[in-house]
Each structure stands twice: as C-alpha cells, then as structure tokens.
Protein backbone atom coordinates (compact mmCIF):
# COMPACT_ATOMS: atom_id res chain seq x y z
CA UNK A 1 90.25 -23.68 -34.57
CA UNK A 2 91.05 -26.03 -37.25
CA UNK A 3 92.95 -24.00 -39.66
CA UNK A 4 94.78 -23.03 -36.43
CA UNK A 5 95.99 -26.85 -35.65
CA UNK A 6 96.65 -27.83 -39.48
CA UNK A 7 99.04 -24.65 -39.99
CA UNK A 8 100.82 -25.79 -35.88
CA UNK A 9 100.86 -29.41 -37.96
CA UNK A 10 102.43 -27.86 -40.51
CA UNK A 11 104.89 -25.69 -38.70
CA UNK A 12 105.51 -28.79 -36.23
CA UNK A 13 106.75 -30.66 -39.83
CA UNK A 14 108.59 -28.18 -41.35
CA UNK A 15 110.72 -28.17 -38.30
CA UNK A 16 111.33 -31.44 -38.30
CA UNK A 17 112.05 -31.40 -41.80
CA UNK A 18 115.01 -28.63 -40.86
CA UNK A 19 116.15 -30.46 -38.10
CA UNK A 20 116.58 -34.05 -40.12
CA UNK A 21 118.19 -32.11 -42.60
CA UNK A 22 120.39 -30.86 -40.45
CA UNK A 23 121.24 -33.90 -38.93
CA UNK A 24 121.96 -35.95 -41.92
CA UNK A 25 124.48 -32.94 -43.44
CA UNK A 26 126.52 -32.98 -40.34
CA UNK A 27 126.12 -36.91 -40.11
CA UNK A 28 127.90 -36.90 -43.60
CA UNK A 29 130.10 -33.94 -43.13
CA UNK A 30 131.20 -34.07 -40.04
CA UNK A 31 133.09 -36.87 -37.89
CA UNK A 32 132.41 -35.91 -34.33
CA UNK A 33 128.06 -34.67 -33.49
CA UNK A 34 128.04 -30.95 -33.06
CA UNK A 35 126.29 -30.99 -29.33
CA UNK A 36 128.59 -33.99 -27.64
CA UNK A 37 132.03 -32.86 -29.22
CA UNK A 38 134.42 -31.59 -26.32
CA UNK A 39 137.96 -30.22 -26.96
CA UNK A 40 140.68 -31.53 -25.21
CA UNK A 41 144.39 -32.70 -25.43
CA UNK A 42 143.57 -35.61 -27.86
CA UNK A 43 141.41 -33.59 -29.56
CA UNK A 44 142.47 -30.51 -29.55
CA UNK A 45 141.32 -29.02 -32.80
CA UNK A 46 138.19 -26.57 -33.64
CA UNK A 47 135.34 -28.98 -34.84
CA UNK A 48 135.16 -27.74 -38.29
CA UNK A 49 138.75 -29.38 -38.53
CA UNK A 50 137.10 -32.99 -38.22
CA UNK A 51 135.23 -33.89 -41.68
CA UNK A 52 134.58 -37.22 -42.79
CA UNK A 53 136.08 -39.32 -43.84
CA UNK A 54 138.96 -39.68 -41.18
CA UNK A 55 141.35 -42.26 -40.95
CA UNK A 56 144.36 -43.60 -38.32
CA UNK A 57 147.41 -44.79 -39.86
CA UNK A 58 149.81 -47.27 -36.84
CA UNK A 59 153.73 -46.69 -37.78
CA UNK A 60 155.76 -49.12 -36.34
CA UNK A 61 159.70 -48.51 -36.23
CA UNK A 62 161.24 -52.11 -36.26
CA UNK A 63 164.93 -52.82 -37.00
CA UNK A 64 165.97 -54.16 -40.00
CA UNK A 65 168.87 -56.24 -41.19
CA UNK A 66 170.87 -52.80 -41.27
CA UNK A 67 171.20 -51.86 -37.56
CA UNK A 68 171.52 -48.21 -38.77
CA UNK A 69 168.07 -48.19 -40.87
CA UNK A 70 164.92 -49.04 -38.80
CA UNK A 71 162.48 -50.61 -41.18
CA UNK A 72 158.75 -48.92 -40.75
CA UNK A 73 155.75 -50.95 -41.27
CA UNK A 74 152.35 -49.25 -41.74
CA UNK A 75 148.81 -50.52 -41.15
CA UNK A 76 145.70 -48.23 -41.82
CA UNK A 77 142.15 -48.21 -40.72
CA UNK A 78 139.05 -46.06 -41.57
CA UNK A 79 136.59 -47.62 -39.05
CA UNK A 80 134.37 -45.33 -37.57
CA UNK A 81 134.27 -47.53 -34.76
CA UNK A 82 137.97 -48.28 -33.95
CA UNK A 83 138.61 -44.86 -34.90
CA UNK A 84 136.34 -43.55 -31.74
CA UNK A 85 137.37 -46.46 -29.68
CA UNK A 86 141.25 -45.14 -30.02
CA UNK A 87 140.09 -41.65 -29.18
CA UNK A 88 138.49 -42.79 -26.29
CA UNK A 89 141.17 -44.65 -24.94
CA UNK A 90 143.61 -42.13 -25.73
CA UNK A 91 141.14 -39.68 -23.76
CA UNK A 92 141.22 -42.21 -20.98
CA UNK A 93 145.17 -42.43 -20.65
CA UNK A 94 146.18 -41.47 -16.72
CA UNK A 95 149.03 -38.68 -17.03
CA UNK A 96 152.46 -39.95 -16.36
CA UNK A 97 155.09 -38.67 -14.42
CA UNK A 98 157.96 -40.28 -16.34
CA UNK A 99 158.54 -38.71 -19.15
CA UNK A 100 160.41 -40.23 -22.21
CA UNK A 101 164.06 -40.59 -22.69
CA UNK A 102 164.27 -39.48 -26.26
CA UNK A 103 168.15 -40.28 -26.41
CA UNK A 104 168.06 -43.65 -24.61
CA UNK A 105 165.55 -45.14 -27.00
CA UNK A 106 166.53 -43.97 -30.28
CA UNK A 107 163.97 -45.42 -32.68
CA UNK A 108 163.72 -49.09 -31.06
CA UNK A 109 160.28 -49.51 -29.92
CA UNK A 110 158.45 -46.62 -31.06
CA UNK A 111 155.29 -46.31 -32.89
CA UNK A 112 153.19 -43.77 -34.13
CA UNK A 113 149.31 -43.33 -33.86
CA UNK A 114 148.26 -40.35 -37.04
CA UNK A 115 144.79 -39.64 -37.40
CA UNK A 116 144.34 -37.36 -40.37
CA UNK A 117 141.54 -36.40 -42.76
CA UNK A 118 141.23 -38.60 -46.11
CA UNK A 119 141.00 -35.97 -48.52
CA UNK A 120 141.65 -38.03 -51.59
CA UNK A 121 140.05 -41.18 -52.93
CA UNK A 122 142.85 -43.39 -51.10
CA UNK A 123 144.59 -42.52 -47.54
CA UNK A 124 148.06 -41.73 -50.01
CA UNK A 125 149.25 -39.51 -50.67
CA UNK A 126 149.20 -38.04 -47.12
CA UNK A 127 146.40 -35.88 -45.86
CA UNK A 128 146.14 -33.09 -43.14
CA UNK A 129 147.14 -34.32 -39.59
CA UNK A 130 144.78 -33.97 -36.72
CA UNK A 131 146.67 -35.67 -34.08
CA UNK A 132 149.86 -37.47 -33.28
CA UNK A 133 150.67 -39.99 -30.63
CA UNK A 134 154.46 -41.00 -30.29
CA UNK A 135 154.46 -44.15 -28.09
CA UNK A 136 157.44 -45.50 -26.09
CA UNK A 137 156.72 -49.12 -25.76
CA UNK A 138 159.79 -50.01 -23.24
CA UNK A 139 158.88 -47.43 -21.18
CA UNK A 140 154.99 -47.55 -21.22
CA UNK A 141 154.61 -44.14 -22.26
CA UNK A 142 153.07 -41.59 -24.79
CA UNK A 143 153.24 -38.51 -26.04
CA UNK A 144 150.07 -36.96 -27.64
CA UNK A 145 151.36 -34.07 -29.87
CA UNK A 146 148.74 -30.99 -29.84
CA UNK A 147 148.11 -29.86 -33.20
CA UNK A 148 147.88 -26.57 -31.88
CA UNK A 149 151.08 -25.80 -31.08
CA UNK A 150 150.73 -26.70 -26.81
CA UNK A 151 153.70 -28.77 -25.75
CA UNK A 152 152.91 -32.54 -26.18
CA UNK A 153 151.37 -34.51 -22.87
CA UNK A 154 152.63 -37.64 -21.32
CA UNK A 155 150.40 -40.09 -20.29
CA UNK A 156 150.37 -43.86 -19.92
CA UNK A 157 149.04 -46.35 -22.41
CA UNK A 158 146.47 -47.69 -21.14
CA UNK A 159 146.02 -51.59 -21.57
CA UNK A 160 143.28 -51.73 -24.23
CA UNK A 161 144.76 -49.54 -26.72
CA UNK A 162 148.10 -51.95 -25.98
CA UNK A 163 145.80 -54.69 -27.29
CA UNK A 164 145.13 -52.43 -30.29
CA UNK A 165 148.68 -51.81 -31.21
CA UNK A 166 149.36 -55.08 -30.76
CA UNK A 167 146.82 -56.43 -32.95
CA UNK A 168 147.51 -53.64 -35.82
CA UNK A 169 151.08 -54.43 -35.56
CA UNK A 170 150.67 -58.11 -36.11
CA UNK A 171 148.33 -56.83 -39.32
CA UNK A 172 150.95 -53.71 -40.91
CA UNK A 173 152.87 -54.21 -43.88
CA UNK A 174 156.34 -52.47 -44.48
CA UNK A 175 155.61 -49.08 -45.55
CA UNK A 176 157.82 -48.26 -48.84
C-alpha cells in the first residue's frame, strides 16, 4: 500500500508540474487565457493571432493651420489592464442603427483605436493589426473593422471608453 500512495504522490506532482508549466508558457505567450477567450466582432481573430506583447495606439485627426491637412496626433499604451478594459468596453458597445456619414464628416472628428502585436523592441515601426475601431465623435458612433474580412459593425460608444479617448487625447503627441 505504500509504494502504491508515494508513486499516486508522485503522479499527483508531475501533473501539476505539467499543468504550471503550461500555464506560465501561455501566461507569457499568449495575451488572452486559452479556456475564457471567446471570438467575437471585437475580437474576431483565431487565438494564436494574440501573442504578447500587444499594444493600442489612439489616432486622433485634428485640423491644423492648413484647413486641407488634418494634423494626427498619436498616443500609445501597452497596459495589460487598459488594454482589456478597452476590449471590454468595446465588447459592451449597444449596436447602432445610425450608421456613419462618411462624406459629411470628412476627417473632422475622427479617431482611430489600433490594437496590434509589438513585434519589435519599440511599438515603431508598425506591427500586425488585430483590430480597428474608426470612431465618429459628432455622431456618437463606431465602426469596429473585422480583421477577417466581415463588413465592419456599428455600434455606439459607450460612455466609459469616451472617458478613455478623452483622457488619451488630452495625453497624444503629434504623430510625425
């Protein structure tokens, strides 16, 4: 009976040992858990498309002294934490039935949400895109791009990730 339980103890650890393992690799390698990621029109890529580390870069299109030339001002962040608090709030957008007058607007008002993989020591020069959101400020509205070629979805900004557009815009630099 005893060599029985000291070769279950031993089992018993090297399982655990396998399954720590395992956890720490896709900790490092991967951005999103294996068992709680979900597809869906934010994130609408395989999971093997989301490695570490990820980043969002916020374009913001604001005029310039040349009516003609917008000027665009960048401002980047690589924080795990805003970067799933964006996701979630772009996952929690209600779907809007106006959709965006492209013409009307031209470039006044728009920004850009990118998140893309950092697959050089610095976010430049520009990495792989995983998702685009074109927002519409006047109007209220976004458009979340699918990476896999679906036709883009409308939805509303919702008011928290207005507070985080707002509070990268007042932090972006012009982009040259």
């Amino acid at each position: 009976m005893p060599k029985r339980v000291a070769s279950s103890i031993v089992v018993i650890i090297f399982l655990l040992a396998i399954l720590s393992a395992a956890t720490v690799y896709y900790r490092k390698t991967y951005f999103f858990s294996p068992l709680t990621f979900r597809q869906d029109s934010v994130i609408n890529l395989p999971y093997k498309y989301y490695r570490n580390p990820l980043y969002i870069e916020f374009d913001f299109v604001k005029p310039g002294s040349n009516p003609y030339l917008p000027v665009w001002y960048r401002s980047v962040t690589t924080n795990r934490s805003e970067i799933l608090q964006v996701i979630a709030d772009l996952r929690r957008a209600t779907p809007s039935s106006v959709h965006p007058n492209h013409r009307m607007l031209g470039n006044a008002g728009m920004s850009y949400i990118v998140l893309r993989q950092q697959v050089f020591p610095t976010p430049r020069p520009p990495s792989p895109i995983l998702l685009t959101v074109q927002i519409y400020n006047p109007q209220h509205v976004m458009e979340i791009i699918q990476s896999n070629g679906q036709p883009p979805v409308v939805r509303n900004i919702p008011q928290s990730l207005l507070t985080i557009l707002n509070q990268q815009e007042s932090e972006s630099v012009p982009d040259k």
